[in-house]
C-alpha atoms as a PDB file:
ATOM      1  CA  UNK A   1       6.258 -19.377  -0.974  1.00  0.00           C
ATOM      2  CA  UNK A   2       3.168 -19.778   1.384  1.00  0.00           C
ATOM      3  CA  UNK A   3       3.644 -17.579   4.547  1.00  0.00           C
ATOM      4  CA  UNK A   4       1.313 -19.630   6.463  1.00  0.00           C
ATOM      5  CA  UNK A   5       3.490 -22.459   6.119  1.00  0.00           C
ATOM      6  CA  UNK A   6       7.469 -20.670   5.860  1.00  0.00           C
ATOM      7  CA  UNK A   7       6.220 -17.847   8.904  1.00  0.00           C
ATOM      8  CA  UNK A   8       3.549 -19.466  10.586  1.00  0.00           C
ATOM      9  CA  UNK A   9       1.192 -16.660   9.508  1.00  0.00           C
ATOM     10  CA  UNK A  10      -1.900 -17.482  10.814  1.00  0.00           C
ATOM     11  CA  UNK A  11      -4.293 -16.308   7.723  1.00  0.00           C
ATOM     12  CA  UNK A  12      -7.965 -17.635   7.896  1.00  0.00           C
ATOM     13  CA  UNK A  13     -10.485 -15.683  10.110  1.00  0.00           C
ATOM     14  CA  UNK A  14     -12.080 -17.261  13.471  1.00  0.00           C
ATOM     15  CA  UNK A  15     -14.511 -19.401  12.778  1.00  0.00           C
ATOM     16  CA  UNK A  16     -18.331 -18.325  13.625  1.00  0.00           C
ATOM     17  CA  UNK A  17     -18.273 -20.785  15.987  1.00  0.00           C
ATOM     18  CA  UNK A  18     -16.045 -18.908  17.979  1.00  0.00           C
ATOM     19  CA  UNK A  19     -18.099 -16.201  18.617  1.00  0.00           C
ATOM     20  CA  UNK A  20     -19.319 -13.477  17.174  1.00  0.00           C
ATOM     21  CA  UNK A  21     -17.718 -11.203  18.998  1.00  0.00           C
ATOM     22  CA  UNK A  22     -14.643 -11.109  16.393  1.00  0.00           C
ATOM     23  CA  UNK A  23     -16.907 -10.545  13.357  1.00  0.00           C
ATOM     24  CA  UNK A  24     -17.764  -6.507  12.959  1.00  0.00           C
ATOM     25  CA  UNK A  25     -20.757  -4.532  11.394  1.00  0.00           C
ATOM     26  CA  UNK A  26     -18.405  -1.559  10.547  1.00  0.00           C
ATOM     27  CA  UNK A  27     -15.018  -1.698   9.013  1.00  0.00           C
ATOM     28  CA  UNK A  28     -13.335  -4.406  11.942  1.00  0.00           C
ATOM     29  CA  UNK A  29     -11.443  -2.084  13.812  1.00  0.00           C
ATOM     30  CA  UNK A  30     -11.132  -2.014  17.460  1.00  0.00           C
ATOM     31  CA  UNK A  31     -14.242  -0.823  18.996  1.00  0.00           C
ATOM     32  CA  UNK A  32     -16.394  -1.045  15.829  1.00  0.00           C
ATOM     33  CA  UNK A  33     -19.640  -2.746  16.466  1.00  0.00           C
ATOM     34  CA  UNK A  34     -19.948  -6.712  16.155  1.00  0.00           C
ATOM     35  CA  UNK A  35     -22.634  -8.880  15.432  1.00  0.00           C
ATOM     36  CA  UNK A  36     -22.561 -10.652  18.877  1.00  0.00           C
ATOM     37  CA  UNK A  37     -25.640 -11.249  20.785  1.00  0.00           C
ATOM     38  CA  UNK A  38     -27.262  -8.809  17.802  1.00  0.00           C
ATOM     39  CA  UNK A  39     -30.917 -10.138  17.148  1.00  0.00           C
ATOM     40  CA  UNK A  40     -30.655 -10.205  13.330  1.00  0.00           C
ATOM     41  CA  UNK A  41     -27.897 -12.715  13.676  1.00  0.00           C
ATOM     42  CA  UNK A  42     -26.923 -16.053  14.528  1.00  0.00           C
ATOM     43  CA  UNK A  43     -24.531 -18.696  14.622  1.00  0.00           C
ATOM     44  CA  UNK A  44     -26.271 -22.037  13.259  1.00  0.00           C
ATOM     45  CA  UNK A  45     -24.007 -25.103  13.912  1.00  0.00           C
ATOM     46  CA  UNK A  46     -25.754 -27.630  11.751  1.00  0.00           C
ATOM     47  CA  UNK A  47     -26.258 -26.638   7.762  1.00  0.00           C
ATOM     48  CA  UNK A  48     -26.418 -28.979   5.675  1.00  0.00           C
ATOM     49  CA  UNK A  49     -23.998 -27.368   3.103  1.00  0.00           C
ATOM     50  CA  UNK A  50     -21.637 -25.130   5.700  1.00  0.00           C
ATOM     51  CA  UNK A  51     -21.611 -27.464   8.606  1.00  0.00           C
ATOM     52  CA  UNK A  52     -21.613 -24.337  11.149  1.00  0.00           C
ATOM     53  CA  UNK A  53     -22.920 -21.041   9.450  1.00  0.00           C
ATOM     54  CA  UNK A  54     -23.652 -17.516  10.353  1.00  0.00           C
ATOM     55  CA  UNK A  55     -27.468 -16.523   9.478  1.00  0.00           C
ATOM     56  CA  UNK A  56     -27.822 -13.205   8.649  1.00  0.00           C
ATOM     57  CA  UNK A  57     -30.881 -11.030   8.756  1.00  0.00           C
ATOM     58  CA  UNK A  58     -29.875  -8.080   6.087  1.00  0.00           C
ATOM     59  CA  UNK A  59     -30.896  -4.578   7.746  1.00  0.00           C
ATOM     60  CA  UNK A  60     -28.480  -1.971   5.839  1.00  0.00           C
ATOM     61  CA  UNK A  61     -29.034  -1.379   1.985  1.00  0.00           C
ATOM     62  CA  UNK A  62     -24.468  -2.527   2.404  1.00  0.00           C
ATOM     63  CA  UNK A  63     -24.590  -4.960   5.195  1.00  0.00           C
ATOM     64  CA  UNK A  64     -20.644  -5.084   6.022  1.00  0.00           C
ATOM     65  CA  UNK A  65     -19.101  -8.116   7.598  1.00  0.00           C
ATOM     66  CA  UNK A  66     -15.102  -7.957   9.076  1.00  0.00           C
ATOM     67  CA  UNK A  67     -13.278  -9.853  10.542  1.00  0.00           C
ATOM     68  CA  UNK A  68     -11.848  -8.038  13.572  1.00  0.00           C
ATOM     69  CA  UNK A  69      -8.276  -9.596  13.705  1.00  0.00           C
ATOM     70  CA  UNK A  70      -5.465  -8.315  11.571  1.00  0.00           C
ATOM     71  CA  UNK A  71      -4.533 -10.307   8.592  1.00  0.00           C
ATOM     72  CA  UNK A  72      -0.749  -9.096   7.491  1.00  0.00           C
ATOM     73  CA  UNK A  73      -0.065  -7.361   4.288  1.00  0.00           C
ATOM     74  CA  UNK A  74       3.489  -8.363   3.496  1.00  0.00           C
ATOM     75  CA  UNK A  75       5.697  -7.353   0.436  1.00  0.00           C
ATOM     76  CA  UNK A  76       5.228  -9.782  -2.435  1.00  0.00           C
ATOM     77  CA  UNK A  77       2.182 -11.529  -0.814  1.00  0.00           C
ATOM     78  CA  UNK A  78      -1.170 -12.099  -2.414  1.00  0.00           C
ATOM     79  CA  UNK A  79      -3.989 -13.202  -0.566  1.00  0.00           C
ATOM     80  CA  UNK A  80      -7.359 -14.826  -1.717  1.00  0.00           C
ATOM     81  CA  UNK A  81     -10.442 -14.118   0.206  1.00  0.00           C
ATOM     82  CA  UNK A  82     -12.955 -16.698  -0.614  1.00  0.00           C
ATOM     83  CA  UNK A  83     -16.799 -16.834   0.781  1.00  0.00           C
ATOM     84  CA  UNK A  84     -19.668 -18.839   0.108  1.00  0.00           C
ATOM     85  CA  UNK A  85     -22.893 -17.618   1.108  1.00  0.00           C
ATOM     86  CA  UNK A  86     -26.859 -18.563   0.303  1.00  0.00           C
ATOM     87  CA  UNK A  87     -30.098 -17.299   0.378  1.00  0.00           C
ATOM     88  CA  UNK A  88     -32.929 -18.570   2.875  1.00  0.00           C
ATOM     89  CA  UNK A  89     -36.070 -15.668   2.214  1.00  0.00           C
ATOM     90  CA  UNK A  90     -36.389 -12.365   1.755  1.00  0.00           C
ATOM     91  CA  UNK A  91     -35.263 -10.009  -1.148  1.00  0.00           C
ATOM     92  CA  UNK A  92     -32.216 -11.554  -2.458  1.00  0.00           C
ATOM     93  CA  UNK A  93     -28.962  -9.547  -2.201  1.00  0.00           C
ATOM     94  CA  UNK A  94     -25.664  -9.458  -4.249  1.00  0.00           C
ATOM     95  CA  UNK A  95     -22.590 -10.040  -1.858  1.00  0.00           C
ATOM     96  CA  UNK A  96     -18.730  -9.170  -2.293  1.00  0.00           C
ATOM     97  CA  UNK A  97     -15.743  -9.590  -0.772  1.00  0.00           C
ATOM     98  CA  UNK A  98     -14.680  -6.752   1.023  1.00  0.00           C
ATOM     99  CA  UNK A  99     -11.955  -5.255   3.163  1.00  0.00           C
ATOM    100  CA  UNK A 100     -10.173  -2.893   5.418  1.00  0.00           C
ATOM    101  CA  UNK A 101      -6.901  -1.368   4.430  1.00  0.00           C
ATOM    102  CA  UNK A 102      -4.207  -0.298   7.682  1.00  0.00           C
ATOM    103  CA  UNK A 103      -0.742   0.839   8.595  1.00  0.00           C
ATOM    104  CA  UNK A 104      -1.403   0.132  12.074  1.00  0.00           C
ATOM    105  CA  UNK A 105      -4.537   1.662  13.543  1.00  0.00           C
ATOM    106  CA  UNK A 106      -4.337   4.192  10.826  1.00  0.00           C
ATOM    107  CA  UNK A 107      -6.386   3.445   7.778  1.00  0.00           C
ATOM    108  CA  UNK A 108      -5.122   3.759   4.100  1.00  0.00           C
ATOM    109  CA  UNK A 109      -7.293   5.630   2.006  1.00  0.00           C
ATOM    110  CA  UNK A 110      -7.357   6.224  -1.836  1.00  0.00           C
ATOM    111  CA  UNK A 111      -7.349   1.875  -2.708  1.00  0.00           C
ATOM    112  CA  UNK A 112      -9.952  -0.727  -4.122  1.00  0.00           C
ATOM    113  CA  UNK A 113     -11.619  -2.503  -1.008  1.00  0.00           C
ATOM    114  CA  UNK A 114     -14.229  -4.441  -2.699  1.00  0.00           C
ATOM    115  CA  UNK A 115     -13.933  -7.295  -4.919  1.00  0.00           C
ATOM    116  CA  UNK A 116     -16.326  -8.089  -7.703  1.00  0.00           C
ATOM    117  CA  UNK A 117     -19.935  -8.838  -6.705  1.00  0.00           C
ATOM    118  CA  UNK A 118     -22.365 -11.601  -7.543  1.00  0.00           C
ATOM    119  CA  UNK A 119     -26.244 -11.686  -7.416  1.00  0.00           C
ATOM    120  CA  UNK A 120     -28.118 -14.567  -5.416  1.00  0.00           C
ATOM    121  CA  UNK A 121     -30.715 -15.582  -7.948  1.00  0.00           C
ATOM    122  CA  UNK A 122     -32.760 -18.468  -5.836  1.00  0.00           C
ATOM    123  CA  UNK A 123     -33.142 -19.685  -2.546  1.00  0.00           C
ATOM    124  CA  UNK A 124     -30.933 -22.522  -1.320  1.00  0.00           C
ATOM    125  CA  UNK A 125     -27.834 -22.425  -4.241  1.00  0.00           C
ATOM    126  CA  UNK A 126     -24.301 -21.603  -2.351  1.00  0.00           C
ATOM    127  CA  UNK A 127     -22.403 -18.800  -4.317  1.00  0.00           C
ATOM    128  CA  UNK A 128     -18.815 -18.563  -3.406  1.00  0.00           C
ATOM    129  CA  UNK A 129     -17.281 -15.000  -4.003  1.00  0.00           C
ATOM    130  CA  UNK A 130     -13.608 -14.312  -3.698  1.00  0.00           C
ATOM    131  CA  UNK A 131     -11.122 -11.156  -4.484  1.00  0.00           C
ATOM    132  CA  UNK A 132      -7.090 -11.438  -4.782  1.00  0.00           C
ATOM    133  CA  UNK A 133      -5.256  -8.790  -2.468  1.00  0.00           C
ATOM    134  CA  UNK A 134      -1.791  -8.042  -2.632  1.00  0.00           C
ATOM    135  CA  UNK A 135       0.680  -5.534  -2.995  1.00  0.00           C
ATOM    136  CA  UNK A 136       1.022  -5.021  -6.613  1.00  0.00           C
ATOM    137  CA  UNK A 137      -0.705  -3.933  -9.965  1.00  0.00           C
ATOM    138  CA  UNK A 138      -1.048  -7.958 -11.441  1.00  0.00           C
ATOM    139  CA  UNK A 139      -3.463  -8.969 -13.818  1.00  0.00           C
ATOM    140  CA  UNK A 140      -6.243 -10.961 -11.479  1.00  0.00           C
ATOM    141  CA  UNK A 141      -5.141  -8.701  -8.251  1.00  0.00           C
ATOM    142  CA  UNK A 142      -8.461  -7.098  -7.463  1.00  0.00           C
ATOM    143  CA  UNK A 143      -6.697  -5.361  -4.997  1.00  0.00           C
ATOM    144  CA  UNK A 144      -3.774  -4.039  -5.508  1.00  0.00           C
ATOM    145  CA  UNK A 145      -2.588  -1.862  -2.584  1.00  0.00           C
ATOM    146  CA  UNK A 146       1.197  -0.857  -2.464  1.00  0.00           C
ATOM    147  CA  UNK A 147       3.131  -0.971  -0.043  1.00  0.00           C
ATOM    148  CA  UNK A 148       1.654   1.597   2.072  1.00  0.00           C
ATOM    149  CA  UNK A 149      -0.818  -0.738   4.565  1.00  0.00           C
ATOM    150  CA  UNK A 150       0.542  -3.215   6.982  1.00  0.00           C
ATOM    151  CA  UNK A 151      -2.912  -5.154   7.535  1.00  0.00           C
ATOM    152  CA  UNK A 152      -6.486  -5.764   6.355  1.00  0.00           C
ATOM    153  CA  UNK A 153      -9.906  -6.420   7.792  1.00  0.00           C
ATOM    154  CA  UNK A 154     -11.781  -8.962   5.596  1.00  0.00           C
ATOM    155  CA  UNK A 155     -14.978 -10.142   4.993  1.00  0.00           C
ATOM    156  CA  UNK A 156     -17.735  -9.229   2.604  1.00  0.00           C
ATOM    157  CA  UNK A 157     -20.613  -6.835   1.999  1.00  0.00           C
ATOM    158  CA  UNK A 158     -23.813  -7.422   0.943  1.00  0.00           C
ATOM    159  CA  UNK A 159     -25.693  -5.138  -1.030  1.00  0.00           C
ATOM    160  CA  UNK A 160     -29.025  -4.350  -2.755  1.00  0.00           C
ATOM    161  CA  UNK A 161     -32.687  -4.854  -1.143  1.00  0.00           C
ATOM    162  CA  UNK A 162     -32.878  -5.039   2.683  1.00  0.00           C
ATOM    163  CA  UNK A 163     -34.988  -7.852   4.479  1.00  0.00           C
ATOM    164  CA  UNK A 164     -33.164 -10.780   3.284  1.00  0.00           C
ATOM    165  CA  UNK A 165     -31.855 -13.972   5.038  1.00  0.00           C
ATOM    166  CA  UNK A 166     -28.724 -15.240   4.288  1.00  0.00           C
ATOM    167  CA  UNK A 167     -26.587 -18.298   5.808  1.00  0.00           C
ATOM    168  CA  UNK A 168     -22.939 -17.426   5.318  1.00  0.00           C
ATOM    169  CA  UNK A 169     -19.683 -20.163   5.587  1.00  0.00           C
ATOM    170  CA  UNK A 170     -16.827 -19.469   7.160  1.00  0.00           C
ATOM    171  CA  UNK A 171     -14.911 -17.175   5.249  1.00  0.00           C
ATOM    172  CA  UNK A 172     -11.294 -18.308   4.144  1.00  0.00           C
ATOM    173  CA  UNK A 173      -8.291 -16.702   3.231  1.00  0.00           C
ATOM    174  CA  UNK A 174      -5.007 -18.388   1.439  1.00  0.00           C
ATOM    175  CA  UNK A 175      -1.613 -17.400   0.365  1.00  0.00           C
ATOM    176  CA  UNK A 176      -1.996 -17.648  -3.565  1.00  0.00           C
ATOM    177  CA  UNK A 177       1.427 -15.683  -4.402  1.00  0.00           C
ATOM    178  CA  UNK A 178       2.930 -18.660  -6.266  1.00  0.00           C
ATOM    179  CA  UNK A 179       0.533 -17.644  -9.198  1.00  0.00           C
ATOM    180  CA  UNK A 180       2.298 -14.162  -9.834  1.00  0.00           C
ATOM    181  CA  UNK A 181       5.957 -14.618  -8.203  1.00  0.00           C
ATOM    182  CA  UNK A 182       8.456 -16.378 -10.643  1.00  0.00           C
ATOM    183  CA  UNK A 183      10.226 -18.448  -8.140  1.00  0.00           C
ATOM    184  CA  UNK A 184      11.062 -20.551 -10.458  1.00  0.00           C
ATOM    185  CA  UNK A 185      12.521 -18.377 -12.653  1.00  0.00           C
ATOM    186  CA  UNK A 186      14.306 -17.588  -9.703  1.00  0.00           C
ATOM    187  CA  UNK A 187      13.400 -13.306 -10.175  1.00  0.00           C
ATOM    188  CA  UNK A 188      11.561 -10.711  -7.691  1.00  0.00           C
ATOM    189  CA  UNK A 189       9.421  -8.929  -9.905  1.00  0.00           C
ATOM    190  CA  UNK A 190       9.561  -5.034  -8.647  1.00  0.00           C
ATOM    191  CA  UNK A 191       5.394  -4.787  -9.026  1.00  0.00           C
ATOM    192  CA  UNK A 192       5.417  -7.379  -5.964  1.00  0.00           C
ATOM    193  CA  UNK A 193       7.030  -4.412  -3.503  1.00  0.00           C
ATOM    194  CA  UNK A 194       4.803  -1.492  -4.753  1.00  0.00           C
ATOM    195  CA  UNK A 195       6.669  -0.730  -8.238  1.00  0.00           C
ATOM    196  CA  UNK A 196       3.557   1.217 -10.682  1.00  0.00           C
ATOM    197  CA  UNK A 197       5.449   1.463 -13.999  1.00  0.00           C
ATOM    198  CA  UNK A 198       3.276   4.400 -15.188  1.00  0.00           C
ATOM    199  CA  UNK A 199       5.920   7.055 -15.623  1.00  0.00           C
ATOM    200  CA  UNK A 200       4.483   9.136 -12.571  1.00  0.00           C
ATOM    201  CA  UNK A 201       4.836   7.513  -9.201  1.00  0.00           C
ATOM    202  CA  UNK A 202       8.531   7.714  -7.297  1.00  0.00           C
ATOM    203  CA  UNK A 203       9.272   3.605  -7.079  1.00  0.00           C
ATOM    204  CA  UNK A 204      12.448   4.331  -5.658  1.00  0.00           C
ATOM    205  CA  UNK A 205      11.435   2.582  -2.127  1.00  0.00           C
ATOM    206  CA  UNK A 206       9.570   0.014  -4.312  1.00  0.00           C
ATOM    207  CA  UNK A 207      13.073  -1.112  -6.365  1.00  0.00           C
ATOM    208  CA  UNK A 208      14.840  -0.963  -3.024  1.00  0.00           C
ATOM    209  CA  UNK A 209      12.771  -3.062  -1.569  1.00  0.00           C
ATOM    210  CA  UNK A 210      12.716  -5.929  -4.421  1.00  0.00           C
ATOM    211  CA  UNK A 211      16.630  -5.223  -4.069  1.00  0.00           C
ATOM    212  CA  UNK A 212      16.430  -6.254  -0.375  1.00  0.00           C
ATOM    213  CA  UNK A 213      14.096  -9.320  -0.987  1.00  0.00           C
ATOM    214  CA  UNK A 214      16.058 -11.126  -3.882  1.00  0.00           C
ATOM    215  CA  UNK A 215      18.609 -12.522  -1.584  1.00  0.00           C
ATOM    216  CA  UNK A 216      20.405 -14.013  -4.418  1.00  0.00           C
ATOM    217  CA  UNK A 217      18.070 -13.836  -6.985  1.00  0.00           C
ATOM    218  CA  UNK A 218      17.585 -12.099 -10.091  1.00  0.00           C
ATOM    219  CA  UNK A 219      15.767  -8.530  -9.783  1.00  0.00           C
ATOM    220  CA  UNK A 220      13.074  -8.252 -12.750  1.00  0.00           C
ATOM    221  CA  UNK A 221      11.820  -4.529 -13.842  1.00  0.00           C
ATOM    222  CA  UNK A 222       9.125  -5.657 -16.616  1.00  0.00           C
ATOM    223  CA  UNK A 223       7.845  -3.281 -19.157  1.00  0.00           C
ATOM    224  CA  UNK A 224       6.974   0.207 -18.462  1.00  0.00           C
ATOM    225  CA  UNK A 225       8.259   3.253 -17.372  1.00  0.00           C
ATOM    226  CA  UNK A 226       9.633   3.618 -13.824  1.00  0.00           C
ATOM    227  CA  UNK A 227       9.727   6.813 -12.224  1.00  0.00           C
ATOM    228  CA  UNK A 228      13.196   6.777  -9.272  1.00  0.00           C
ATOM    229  CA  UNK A 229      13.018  10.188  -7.555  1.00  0.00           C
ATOM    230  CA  UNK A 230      16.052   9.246  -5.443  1.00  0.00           C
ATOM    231  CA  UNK A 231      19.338   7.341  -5.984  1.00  0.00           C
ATOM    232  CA  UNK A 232      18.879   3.444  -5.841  1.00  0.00           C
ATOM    233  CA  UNK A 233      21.837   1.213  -5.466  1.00  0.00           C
ATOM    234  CA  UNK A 234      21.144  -2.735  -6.941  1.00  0.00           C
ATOM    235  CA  UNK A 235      22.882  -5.318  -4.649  1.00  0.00           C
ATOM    236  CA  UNK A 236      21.867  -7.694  -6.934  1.00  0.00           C
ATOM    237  CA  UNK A 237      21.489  -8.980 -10.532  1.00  0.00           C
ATOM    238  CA  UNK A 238      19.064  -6.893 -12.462  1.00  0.00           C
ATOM    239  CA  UNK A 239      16.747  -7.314 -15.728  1.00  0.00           C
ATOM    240  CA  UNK A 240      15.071  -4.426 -17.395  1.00  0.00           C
ATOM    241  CA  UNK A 241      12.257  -5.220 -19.706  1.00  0.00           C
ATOM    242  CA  UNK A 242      11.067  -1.871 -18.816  1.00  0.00           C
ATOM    243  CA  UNK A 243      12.995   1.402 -18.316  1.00  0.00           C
ATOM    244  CA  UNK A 244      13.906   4.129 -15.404  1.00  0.00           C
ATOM    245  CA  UNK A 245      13.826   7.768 -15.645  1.00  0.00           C
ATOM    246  CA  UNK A 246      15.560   9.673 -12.931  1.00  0.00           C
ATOM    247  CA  UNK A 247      16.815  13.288 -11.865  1.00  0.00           C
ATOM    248  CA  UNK A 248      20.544  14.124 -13.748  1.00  0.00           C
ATOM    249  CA  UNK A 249      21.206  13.848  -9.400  1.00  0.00           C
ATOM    250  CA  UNK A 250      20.177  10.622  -9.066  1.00  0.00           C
ATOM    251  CA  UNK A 251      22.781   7.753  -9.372  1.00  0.00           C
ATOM    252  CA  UNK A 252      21.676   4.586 -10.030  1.00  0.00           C
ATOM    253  CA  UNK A 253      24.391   1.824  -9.442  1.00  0.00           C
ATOM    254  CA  UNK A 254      23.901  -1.560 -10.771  1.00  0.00           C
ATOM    255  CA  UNK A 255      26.960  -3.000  -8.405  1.00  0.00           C
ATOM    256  CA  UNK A 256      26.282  -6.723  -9.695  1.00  0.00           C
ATOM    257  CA  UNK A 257      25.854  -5.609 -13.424  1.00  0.00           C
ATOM    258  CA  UNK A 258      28.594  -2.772 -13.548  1.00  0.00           C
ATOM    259  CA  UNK A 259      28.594  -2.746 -17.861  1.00  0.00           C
ATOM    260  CA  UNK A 260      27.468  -0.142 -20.170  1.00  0.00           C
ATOM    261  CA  UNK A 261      24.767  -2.497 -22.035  1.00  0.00           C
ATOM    262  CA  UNK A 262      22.615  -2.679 -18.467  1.00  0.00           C
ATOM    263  CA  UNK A 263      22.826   0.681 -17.969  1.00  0.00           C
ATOM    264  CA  UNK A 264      21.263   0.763 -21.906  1.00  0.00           C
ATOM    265  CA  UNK A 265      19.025  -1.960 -21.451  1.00  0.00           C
ATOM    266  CA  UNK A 266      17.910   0.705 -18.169  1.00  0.00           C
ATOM    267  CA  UNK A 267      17.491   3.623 -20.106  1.00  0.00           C
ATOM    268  CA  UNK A 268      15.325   2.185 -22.531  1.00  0.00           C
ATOM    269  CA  UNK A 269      18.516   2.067 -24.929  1.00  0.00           C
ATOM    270  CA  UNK A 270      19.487   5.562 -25.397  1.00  0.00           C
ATOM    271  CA  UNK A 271      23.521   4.874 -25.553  1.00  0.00           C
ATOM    272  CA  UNK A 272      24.201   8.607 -24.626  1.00  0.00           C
ATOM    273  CA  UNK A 273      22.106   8.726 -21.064  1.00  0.00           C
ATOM    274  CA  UNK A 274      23.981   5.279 -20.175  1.00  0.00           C
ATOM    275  CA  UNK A 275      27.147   6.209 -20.405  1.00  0.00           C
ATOM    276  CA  UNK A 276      26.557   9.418 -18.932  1.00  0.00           C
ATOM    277  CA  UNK A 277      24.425   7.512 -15.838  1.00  0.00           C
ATOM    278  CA  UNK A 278      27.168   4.974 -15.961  1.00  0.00           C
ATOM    279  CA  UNK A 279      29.911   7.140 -15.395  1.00  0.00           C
ATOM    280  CA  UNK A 280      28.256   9.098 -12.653  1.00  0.00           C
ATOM    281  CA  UNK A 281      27.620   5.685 -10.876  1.00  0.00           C
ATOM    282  CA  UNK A 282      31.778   5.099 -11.300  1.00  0.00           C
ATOM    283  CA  UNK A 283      32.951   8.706 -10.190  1.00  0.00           C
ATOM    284  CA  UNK A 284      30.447   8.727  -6.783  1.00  0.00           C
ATOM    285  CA  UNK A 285      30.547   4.982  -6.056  1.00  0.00           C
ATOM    286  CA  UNK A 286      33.883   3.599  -4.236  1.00  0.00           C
ATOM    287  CA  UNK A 287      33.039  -0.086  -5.066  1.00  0.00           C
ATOM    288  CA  UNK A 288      33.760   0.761  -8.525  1.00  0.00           C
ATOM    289  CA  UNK A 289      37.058   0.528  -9.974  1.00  0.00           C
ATOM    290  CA  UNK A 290      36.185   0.614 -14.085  1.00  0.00           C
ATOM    291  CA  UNK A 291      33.359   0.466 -15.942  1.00  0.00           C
ATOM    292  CA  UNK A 292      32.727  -2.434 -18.588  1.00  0.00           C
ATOM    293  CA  UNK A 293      31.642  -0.977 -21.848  1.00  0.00           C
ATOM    294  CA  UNK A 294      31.438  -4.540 -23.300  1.00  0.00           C
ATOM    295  CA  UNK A 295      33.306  -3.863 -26.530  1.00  0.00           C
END
C-alpha cells in the first residue's frame, strides 16, 4: 500500500522554491508566523549539493521549521520524514525532525513530536535526519500517535547554540507502511488502528477499526494484553497471539470464527471464561445458531 499512489495523497511538502510563505517559525498552523520575506532567511536556488535550498540564519536556542499544509494521518499509515541539512558558519547546531499533531484545527497533546537528533560536526558535510510517524506502537515508529489526530505539520527543529548558518534541502515525506503491514500475509495487525496491548487502554474502537479495514483479510491481535471496555463484534477472520480482557457485559462475537478454541485462543486459554464468553456471544447474537466446541 502507498497512499500517494492508491489515493492520490499528495505527501511531500512545497518546495522552498515555492515560497516561503508555506514554511512556519511556530508549530504550522494557520496564522503562525512564516519565514517569508524574514531577514535571517532565504531561498538559494543554486547549491551545489541541494540544487535549491533554504539558508537559515539560527536566532532561537529551538529554531522550528513546519510545513504549513496538512499532511493526513490515516489508519495503518506510516510516514517517513526525511531532511538533509548542512552547516555554512556559525556555532553548529543539532537538528531533528519534528512535527505537529491535529484533529482538525485542534491540536493533540500528550504524543512524541520529535524524532531523534543529530549534531553537525563540520562545515560543508550534508546530514540527513528522518523520524517514522504513524499510528501505532511498532518497533522503528518514532512516533507513534493513535488514532486520535487527523493531520501533522512537519519539518524539523534545530537546537543548541544560536548564530549559526545552515542550508537546508527540501524536506521529503514517503509512505513507508509496507515495512510494518503484513500484506502479504494477507492480516491487519490491530497496533496499525491505535490497538496499545498494555492491559490499560480501552482498544475497543482500535479492534473495530482493524475489523472494518480487513475487507477480507485476516485480523491479527499479536501478543499482549488488550483491554475492550465495550462489546466488539469481528466481521472477519481473527488471530490472537495476544489476549482480551473485557467487562462480564461485554460480548465479544467472533461471527467468522464462531468455535470454542478462538474464543480460548482469546482469553489467553482459560477454557472456563471461553465458554462462558462464548455462550454469551450465542444467547445475545441472532446470527448465531450453535456454537462449535470443536470436539
Amino acid at each position: 500500500m502507498n497512499i500517494a499512489v492508491t489515493q492520490g495523497v499528495e505527501l511531500s511538502p512545497t518546495p522552498f522554491s515555492q515560497g516561503l510563505n508555506h514554511w512556519s517559525r511556530g508549530d504550522g498552523t494557520p496564522g503562525s508566523d512564516s519565514y517569508d520575506s524574514l531577514p535571517t532567511a532565504a531561498f538559494v536556488p543554486a547549491d551545489q549539493d541541494f540544487g535549491g535550498a533554504l539558508e537559515l540564519q539560527k536566532t532561537e536556542a529551538t529554531q522550528k521549521l513546519r510545513y504549513m499544509g496538512n499532511t493526513p494521518i490515516l489508519p495503518g499509515v506510516y510516514l517517513r520524514v526525511t531532511a538533509r541539512v548542512k552547516a555554512l558558519s556559525g556555532p553548529l547546531p543539532a537538528v531533528r525532525i519534528a512535527a505537529w499533531a491535529g484533529r482538525g484545527a485542534q491540536a493533540v497533546t500528550g504524543l512524541p513530536l520529535q524524532g531523534p537528533a543529530r549534531a553537525l560536526t563540520s562545515y560543508g558535510a550534508v546530514v540527513e535526519v528522518s523520524a517514522i510517524v504513524g499510528t501505532g506502537t511498532r518497533q522503528g515508529v518514532d512516533m507513534p500517535w493513535g488514532m486520535e489526530p487527523t493531520l501533522g505539520h512537519f519539518g524539523l527543529d534545530l537546537t543548541g547554540p544560536v548564530g549559526g548558518v545552515v542550508r537546508i534541502d527540501d524536506l521529503q515525506i514517503e509512505d513507508v507502511s509496507q515495512v510494518f503491514l503484513r500484506d502479504m500475509l494477507a492480516m491487519v495487525d490491530v497496533r496499525d488502528y491505535g490497538a496499545t496491548g498494555n492491559g490499560s487502554t480501552d482498544d475497543s474502537a482500535a479492534f473495530e477499526a482493524a475489523d472494518a479495514a480487513a475487507q477480507g483479510r485476516t485480523v491479527l491481535v499479536p501478543a499482549g494484553t488488550f483491554r475492550l471496555a465495550n462489546s466488539v463484534t469481528f466481521d472477519s477472520h481473527v488471530r490472537f497471539e495476544g489476549q482480551v480482557t473485557m467487562p462480564a457485559a461485554a460480548i465479544l462475537s467472533l461471527t467468522k470464527d464462531f468455535h470454542l478454541p478462538a474464543y480460548i485462543d482469546a482469553f489467553g486459554g482459560d477454557e472456563t471464561l471461553a465458554l462462558s464468553k462464548a455462550l454469551q456471544s450465542l444467547l445475545n447474537n441472532a446470527d448465531h445458531e450453535s456454537l462449535d466446541l470443536a470436539g
